[in-house]
N, C-alpha and C. Protein backbone atom coordinates (compact mmCIF):
# COMPACT_ATOMS: atom_id res chain seq x y z
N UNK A 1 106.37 109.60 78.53
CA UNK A 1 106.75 108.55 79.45
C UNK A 1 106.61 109.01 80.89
N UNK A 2 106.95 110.02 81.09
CA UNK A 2 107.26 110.79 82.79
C UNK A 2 105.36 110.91 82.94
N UNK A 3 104.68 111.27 81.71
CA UNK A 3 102.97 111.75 82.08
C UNK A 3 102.60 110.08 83.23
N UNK A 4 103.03 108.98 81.87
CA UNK A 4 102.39 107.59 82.64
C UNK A 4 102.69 107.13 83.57
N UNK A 5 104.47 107.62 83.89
CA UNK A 5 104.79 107.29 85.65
C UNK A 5 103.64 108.16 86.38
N UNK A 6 103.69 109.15 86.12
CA UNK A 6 103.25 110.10 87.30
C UNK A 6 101.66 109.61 87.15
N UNK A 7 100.76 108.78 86.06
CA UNK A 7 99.49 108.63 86.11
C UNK A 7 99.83 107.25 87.24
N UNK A 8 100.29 106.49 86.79
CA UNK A 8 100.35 105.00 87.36
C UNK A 8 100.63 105.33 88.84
N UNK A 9 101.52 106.10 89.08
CA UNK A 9 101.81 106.74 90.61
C UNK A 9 100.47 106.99 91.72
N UNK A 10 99.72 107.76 90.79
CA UNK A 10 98.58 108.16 91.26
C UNK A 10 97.97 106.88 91.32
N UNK A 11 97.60 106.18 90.71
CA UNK A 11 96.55 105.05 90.42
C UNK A 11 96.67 103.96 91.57
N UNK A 12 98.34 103.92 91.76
CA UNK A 12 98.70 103.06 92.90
C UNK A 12 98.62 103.58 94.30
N UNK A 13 98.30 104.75 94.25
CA UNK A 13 98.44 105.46 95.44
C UNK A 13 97.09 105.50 96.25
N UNK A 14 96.10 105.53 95.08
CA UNK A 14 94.72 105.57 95.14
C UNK A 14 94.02 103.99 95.69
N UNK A 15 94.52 103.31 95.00
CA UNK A 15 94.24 101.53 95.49
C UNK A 15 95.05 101.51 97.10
N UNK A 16 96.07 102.02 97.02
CA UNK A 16 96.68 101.50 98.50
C UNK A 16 96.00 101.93 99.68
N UNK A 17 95.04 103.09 99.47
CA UNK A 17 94.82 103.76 100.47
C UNK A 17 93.26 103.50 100.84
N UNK A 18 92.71 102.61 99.97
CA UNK A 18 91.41 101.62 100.23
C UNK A 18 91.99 100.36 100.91
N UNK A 19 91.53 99.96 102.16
CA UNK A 19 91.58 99.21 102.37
C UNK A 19 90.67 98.34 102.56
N UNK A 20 90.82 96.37 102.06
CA UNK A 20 89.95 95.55 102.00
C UNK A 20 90.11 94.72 103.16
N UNK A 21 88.75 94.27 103.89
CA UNK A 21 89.14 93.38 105.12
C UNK A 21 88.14 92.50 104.63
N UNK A 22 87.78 91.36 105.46
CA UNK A 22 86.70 90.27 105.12
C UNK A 22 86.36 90.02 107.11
N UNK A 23 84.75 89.89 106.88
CA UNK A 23 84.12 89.97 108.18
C UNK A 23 83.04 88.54 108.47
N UNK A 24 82.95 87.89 109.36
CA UNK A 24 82.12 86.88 109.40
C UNK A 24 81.04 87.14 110.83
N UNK A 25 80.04 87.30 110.41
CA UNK A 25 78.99 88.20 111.49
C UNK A 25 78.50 86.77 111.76
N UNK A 26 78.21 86.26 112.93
CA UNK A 26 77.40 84.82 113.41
C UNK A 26 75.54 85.09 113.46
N UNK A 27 75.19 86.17 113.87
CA UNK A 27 74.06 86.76 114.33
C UNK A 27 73.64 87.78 113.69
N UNK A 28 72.53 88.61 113.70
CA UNK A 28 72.04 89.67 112.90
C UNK A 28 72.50 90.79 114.15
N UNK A 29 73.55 91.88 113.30
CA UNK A 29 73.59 93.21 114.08
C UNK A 29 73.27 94.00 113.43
N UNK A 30 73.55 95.26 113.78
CA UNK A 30 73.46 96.57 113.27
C UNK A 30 74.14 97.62 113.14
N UNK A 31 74.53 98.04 112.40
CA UNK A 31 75.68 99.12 112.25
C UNK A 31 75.19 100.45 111.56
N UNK A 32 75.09 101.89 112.11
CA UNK A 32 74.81 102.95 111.81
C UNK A 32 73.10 103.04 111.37
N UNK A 33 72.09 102.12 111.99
CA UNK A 33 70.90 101.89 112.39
C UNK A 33 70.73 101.16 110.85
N UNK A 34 71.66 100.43 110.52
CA UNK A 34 71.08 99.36 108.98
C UNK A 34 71.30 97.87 109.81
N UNK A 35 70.31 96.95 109.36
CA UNK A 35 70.90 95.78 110.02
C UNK A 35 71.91 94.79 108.83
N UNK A 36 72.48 93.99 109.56
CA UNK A 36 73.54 92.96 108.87
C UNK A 36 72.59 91.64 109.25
N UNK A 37 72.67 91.04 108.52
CA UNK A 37 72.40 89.58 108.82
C UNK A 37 73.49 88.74 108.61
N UNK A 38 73.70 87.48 109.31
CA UNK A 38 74.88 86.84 109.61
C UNK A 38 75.44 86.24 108.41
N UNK A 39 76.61 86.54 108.11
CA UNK A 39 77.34 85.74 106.61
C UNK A 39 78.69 86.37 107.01
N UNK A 40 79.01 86.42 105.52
CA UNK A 40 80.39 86.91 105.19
C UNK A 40 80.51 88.50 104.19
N UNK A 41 81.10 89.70 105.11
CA UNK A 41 81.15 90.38 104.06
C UNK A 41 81.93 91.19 103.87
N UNK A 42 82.73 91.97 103.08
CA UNK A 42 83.67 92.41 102.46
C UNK A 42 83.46 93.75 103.25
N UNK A 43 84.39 94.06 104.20
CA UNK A 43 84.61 95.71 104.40
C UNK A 43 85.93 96.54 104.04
N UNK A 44 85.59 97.83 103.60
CA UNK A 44 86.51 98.85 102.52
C UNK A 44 86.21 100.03 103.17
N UNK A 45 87.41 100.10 103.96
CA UNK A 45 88.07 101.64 104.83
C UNK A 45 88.43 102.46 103.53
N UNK A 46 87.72 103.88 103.43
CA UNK A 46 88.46 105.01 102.74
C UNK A 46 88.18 106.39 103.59
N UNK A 47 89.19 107.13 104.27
CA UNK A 47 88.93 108.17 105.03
C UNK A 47 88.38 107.69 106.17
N UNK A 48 87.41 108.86 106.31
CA UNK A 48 86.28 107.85 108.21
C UNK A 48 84.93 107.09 107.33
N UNK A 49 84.94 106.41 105.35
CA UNK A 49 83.58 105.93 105.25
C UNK A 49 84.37 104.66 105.11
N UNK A 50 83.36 103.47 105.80
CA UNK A 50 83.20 102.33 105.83
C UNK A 50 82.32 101.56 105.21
N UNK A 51 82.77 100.81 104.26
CA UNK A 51 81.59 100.47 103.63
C UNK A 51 81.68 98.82 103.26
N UNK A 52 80.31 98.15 103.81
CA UNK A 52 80.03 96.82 104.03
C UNK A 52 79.22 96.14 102.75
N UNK A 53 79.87 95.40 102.47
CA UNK A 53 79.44 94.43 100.84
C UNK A 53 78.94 92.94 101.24
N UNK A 54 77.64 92.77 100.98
CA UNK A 54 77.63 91.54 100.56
C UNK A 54 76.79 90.98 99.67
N UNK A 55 77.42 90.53 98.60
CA UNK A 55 76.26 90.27 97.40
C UNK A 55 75.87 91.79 97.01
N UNK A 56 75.09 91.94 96.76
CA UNK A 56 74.43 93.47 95.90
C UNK A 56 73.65 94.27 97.06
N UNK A 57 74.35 93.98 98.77
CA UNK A 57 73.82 94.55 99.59
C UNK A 57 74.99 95.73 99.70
N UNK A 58 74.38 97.02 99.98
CA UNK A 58 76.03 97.71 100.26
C UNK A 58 75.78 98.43 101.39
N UNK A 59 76.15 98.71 102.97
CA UNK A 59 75.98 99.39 103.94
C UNK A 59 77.07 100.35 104.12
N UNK A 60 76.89 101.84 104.19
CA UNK A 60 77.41 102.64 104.26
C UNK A 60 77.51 102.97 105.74
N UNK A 61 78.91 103.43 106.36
CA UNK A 61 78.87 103.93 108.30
C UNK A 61 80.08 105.04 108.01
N UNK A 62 79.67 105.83 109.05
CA UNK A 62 80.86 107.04 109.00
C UNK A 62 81.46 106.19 110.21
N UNK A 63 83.17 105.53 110.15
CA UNK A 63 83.78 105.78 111.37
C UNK A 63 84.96 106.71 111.78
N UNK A 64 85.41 106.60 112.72
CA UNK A 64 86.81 106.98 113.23
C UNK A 64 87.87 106.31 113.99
N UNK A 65 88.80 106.50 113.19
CA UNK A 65 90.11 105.32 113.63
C UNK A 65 90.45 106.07 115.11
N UNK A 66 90.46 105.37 115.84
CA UNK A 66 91.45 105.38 116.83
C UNK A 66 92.30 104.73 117.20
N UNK A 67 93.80 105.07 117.99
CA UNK A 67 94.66 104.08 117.69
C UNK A 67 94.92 102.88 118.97
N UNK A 68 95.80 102.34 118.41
CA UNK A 68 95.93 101.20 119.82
C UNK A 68 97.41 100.98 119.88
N UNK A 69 97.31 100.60 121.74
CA UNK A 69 98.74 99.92 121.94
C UNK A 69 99.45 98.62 120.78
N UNK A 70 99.03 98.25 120.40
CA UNK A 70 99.17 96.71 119.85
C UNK A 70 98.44 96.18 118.37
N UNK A 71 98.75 95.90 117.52
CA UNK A 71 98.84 95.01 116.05
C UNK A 71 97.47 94.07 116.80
N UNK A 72 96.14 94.12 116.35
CA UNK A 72 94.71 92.77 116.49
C UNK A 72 95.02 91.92 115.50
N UNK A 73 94.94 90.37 115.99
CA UNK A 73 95.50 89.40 115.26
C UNK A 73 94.39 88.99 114.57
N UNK A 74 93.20 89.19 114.78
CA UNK A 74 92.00 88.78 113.63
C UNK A 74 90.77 89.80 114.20
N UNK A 75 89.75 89.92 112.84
CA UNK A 75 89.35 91.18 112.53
C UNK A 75 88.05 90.89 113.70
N UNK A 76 88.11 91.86 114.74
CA UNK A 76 86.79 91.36 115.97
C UNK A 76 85.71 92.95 115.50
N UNK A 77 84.43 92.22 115.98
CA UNK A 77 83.26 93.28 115.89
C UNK A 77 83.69 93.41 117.25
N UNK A 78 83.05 95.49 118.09
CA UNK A 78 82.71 95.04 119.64
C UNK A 78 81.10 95.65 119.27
N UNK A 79 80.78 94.95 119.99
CA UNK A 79 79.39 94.78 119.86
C UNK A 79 78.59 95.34 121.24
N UNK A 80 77.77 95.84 121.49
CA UNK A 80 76.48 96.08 122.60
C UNK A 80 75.26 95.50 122.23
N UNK A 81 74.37 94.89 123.61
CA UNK A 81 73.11 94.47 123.22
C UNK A 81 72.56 95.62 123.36
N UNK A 82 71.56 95.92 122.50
CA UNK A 82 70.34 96.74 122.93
C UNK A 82 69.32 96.25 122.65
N UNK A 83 68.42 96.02 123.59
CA UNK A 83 67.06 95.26 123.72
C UNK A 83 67.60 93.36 123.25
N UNK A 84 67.01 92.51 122.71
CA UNK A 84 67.28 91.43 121.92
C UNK A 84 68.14 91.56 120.43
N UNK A 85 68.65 93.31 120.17
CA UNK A 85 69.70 92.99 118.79
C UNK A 85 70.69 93.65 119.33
N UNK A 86 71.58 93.09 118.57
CA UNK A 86 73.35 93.30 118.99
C UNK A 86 73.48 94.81 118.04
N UNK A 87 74.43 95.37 118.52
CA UNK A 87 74.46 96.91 117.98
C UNK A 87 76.16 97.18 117.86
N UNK A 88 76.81 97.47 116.45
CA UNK A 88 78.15 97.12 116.34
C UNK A 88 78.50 98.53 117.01
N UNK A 89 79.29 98.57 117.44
CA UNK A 89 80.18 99.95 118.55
C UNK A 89 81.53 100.81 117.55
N UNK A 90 82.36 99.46 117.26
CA UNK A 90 83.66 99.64 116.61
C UNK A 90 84.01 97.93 116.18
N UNK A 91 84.79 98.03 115.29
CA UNK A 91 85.67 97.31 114.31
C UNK A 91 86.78 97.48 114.86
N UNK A 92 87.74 96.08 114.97
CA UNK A 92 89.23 95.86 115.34
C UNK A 92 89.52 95.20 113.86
N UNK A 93 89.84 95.59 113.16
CA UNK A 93 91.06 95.05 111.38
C UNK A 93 92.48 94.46 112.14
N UNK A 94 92.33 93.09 111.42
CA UNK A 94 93.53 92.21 111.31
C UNK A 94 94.55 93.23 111.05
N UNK A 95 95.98 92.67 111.92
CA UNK A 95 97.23 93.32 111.21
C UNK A 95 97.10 95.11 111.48
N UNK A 96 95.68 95.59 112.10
CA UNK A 96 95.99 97.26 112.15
C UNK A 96 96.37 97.27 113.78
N UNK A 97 96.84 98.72 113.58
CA UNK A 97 96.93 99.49 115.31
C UNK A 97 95.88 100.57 115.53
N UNK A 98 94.94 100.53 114.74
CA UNK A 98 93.69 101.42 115.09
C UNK A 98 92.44 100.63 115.23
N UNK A 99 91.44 101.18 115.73
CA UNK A 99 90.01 100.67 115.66
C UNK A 99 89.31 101.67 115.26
N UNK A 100 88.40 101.02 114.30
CA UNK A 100 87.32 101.69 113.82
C UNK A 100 86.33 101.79 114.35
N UNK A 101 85.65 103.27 115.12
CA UNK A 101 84.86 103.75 115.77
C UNK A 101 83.91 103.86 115.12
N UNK A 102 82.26 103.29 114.85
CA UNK A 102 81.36 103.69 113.88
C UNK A 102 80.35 105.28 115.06
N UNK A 103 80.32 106.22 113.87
CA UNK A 103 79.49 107.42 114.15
C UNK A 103 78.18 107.39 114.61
């Protein structure tokens, strides 16, 4: 009985520490020199890898959290132009006090 607490412990500990956000891109950018094209797609913080889902597309970015004064009330790209394509910088996550710095 004590083995399956301590498995289930782990198991829950392991899910909590992935986190799931949902992203709505208007325009085609780029993140860690892959491009995004505009939709909807599922991003999953584990450590500094970030990783972008949509459909059977999967984009992998190394970032780094840095923190902030203040709780972002909905999830913002910051973005730079370079030349005519937008180039993602960092990620602001709903509900966090960090931003995600892409490498």
């Amino acid at each position: 009985m004590i083995r399956f607490a301590i498995a289930f412990l782990v198991l829950a500990l392991s899910v909590v520490s992935a986190e799931t956000h949902w992203l709505s891109i208007y325009q085609p950018a780029s993140i860690a020199g892959q491009e995004l094209s505009a939709g909807e797609y599922k991003l999953e913080v584990q450590g500094d890898k970030l990783t972008i889902t949509k459909g059977k597309r999967v984009v992998e970015a190394k970032v780094k959290a840095e923190p902030r004064s203040q709780k972002v009330q909905s999830t913002k790209l910051v973005c730079q132009q370079v030349g005519d394509k937008l180039e993602i910088n960092s990620i602001q996550l709903k509900g966090s006090m960090t931003d995600l710095v892409v490498q």
